[in-house]
N, C-alpha and C. Protein backbone atom coordinates (compact mmCIF):
# COMPACT_ATOMS: atom_id res chain seq x y z
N UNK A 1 -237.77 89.21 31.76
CA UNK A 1 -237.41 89.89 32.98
C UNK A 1 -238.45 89.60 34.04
N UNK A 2 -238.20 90.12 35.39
CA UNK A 2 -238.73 89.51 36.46
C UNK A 2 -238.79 90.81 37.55
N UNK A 3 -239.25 90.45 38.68
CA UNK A 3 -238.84 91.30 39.91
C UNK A 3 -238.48 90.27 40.88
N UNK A 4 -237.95 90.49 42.10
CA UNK A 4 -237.44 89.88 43.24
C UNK A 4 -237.51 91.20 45.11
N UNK A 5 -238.41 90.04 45.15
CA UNK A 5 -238.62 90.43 46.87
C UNK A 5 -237.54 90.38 47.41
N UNK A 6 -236.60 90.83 48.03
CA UNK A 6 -235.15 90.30 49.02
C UNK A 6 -235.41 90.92 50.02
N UNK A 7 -235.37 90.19 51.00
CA UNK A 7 -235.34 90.56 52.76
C UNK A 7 -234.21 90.21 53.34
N UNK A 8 -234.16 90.96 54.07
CA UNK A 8 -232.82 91.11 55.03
C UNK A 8 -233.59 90.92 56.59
N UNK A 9 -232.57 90.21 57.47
CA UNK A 9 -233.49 90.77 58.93
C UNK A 9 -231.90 91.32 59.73
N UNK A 10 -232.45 92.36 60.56
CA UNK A 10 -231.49 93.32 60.80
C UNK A 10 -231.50 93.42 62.21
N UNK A 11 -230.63 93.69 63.24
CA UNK A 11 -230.58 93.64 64.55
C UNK A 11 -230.17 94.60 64.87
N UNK A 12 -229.48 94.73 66.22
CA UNK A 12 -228.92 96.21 66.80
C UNK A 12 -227.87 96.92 65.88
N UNK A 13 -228.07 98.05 65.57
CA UNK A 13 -227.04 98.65 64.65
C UNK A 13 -226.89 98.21 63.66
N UNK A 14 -228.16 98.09 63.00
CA UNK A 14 -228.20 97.48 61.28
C UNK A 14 -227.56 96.47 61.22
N UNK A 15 -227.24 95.55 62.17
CA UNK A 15 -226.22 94.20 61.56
C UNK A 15 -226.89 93.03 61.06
N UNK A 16 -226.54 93.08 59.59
CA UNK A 16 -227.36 92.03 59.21
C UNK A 16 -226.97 90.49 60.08
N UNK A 17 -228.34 89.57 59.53
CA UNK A 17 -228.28 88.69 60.67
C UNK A 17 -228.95 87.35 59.59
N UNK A 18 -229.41 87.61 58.31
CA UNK A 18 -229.84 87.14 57.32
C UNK A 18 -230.67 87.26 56.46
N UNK A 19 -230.79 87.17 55.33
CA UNK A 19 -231.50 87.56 54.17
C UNK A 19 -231.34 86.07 53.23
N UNK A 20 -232.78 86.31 52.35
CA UNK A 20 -233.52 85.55 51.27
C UNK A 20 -234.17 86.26 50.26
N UNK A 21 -235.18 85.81 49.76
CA UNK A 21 -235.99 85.93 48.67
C UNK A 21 -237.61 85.25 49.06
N UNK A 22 -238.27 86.19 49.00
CA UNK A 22 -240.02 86.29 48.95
C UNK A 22 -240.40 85.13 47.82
N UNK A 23 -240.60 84.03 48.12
CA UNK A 23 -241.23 83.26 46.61
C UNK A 23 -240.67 83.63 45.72
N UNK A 24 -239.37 83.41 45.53
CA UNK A 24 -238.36 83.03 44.23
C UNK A 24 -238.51 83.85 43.20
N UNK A 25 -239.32 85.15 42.83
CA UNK A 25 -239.12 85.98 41.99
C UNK A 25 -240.91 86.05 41.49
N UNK A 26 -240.58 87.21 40.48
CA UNK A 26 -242.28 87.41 40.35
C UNK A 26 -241.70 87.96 38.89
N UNK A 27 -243.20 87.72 37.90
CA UNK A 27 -243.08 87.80 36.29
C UNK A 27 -243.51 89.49 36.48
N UNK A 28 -244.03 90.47 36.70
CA UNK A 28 -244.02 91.57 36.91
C UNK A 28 -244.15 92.01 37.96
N UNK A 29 -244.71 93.83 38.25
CA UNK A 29 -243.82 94.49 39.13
C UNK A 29 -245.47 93.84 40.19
N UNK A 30 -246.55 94.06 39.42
CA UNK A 30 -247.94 94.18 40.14
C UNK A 30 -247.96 92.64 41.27
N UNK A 31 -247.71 91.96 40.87
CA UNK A 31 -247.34 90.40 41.24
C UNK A 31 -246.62 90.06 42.53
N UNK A 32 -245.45 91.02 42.10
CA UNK A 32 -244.46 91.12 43.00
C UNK A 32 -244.72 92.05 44.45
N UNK A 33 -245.68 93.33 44.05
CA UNK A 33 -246.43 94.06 44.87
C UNK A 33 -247.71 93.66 46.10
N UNK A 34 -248.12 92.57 45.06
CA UNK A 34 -249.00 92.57 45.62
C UNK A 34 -248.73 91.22 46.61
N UNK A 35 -247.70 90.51 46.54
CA UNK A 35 -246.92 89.31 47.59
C UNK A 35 -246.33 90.31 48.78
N UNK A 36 -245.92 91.18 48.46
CA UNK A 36 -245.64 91.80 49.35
C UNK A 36 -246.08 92.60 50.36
N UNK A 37 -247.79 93.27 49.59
CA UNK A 37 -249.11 93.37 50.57
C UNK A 37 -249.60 92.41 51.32
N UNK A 38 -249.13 91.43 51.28
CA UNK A 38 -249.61 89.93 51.96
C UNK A 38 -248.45 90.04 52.61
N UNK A 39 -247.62 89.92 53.04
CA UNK A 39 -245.95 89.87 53.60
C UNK A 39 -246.70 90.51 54.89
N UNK A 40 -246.16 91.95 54.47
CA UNK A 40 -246.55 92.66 55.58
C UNK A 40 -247.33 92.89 56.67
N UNK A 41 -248.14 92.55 56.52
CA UNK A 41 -249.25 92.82 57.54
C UNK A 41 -249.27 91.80 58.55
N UNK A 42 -248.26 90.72 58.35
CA UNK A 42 -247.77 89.52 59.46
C UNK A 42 -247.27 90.28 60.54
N UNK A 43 -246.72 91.93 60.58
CA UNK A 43 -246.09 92.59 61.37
C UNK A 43 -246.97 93.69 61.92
N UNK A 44 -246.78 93.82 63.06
CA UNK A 44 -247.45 94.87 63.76
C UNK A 44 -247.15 96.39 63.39
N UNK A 45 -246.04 96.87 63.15
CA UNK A 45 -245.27 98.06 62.42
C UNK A 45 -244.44 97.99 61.29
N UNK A 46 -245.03 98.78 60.35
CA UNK A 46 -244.43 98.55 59.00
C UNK A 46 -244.51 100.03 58.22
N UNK A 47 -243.42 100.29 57.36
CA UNK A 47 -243.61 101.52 56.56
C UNK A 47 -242.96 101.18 55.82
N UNK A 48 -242.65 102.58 55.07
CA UNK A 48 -241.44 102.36 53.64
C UNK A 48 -240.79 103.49 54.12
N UNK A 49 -239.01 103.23 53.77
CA UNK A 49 -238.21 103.69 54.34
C UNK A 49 -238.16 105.14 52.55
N UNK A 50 -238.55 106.39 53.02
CA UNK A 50 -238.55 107.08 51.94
C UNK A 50 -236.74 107.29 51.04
N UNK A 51 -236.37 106.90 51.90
CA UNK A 51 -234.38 107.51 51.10
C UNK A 51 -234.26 106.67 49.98
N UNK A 52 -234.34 105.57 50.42
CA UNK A 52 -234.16 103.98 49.38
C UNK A 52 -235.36 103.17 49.11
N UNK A 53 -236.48 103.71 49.53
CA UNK A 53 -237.89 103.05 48.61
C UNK A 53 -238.04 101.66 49.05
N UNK A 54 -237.05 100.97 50.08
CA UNK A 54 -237.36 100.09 50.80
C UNK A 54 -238.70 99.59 51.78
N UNK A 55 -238.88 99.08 51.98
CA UNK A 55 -239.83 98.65 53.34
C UNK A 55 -239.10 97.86 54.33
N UNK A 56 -239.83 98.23 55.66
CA UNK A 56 -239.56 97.68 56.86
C UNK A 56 -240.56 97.22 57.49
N UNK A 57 -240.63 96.24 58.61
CA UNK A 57 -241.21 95.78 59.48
C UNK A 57 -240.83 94.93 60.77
N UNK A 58 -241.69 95.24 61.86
CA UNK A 58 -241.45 94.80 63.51
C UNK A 58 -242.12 94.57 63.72
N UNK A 59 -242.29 93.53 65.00
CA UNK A 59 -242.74 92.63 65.64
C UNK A 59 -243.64 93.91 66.55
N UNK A 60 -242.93 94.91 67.00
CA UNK A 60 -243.36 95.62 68.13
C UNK A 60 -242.22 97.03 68.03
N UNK A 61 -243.15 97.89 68.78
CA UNK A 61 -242.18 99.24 68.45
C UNK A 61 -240.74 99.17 69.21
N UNK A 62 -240.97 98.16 70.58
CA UNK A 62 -239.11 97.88 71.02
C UNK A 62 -238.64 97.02 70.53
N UNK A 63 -239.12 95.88 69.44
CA UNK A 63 -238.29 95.00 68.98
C UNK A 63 -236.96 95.54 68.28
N UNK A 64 -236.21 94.35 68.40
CA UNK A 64 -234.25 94.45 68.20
C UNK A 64 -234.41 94.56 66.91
N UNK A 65 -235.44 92.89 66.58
CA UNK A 65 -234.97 92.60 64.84
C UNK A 65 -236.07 93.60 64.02
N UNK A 66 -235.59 94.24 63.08
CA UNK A 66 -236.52 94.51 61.58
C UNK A 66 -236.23 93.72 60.47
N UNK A 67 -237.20 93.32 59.73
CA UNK A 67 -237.09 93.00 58.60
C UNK A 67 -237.26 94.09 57.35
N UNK A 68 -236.35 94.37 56.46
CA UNK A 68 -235.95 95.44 55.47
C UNK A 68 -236.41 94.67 54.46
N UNK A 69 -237.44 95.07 53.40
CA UNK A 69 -237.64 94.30 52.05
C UNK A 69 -237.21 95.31 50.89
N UNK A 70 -236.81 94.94 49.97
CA UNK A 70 -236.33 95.60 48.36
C UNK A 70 -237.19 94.63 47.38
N UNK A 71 -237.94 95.59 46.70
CA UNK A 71 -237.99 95.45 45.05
C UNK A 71 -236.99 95.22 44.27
N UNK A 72 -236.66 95.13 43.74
CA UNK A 72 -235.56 95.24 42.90
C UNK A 72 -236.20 94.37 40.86
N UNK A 73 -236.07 94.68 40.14
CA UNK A 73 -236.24 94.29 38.78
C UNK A 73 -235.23 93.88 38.20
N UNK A 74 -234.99 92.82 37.67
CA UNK A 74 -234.03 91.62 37.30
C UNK A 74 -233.68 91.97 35.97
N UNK A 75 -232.53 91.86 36.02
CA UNK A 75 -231.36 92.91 34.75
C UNK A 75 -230.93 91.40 33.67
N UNK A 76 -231.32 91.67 32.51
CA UNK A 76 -230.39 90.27 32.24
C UNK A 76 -228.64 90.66 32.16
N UNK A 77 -228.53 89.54 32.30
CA UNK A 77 -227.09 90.04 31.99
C UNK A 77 -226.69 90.49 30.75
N UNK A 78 -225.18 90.54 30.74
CA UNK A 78 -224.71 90.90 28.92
C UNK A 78 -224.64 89.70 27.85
N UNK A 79 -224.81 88.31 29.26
CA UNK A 79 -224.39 87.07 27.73
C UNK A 79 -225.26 87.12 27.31
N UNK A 80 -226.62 87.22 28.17
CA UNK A 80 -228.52 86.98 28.03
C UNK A 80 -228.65 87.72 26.79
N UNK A 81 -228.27 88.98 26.60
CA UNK A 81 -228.40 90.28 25.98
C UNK A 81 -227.52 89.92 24.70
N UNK A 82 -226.56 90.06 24.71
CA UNK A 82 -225.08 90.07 23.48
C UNK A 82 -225.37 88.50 22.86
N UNK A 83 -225.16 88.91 21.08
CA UNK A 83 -224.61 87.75 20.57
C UNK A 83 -223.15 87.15 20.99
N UNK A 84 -223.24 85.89 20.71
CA UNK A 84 -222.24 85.13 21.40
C UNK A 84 -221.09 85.44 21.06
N UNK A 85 -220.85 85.71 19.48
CA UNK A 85 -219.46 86.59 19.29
C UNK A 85 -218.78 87.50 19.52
N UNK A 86 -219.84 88.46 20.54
CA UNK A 86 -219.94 89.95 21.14
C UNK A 86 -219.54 89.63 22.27
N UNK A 87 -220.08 88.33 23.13
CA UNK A 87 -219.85 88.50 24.76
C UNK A 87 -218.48 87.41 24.69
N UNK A 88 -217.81 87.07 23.72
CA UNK A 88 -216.69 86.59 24.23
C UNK A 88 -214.83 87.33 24.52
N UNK A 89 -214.15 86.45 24.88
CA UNK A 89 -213.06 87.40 25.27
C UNK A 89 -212.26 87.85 23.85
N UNK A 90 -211.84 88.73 23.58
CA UNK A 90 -210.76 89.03 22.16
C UNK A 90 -209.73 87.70 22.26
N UNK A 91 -209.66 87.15 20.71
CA UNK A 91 -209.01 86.21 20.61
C UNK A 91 -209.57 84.52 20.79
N UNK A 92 -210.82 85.09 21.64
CA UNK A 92 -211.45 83.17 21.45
C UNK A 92 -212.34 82.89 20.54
N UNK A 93 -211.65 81.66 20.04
CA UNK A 93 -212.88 80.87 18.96
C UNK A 93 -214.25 80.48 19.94
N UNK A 94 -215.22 80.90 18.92
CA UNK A 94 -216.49 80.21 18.75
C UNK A 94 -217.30 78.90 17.92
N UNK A 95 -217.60 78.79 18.56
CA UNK A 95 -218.16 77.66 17.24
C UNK A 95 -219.16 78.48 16.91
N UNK A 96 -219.64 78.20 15.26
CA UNK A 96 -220.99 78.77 15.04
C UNK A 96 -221.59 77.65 14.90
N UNK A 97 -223.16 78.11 15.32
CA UNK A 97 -224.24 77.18 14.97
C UNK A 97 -225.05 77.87 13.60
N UNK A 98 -225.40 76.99 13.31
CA UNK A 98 -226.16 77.20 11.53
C UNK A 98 -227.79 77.23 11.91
């Protein structure tokens, strides 16, 4: 498992305007934290949005655009997770491997 930086940049009336990924993912949460203490401070105004544990940041207190960042921790999926005879549909052959 992993974490992932995702930014959004946001304009008048929350309309997104585009979003990515902070350096392609991070092997834990501290890693991922601490790219993101480096992120920030490129911006003149920045907090964390308390409802959704997000962060934000602006250029300036009248700027249009914010940039919105998320944590988020990387889920494997169910195939990642489930044996292969578990994650398939009812009724399909498998091959087994030995």
């Amino acid at each position: 498992m992993g974490y992932r930086l995702e930014w959004r940049l946001l304009g008048l009336g929350h309309r997104l305007l585009d979003s990515g990924e902070i350096d392609h993912g991070f092997l834990d949460r501290r890693s991922a934290l601490e790219a993101l203490s480096a992120f920030l401070p490129q911006f003149a105004i920045w907090d964390r949005d308390p409802v959704d544990g997000s962060w934000w940041a602006k250029r300036s207190v009248d700027a249009d655009l914010k940039v919105q960042i998320v944590l988020r921790e990387q889920v494997p999926s169910l195939e990642d997770v489930m044996p292969a005879p578990l994650a398939t549909n009812p009724g399909e052959r498998v091959p087994v491997r030995a």
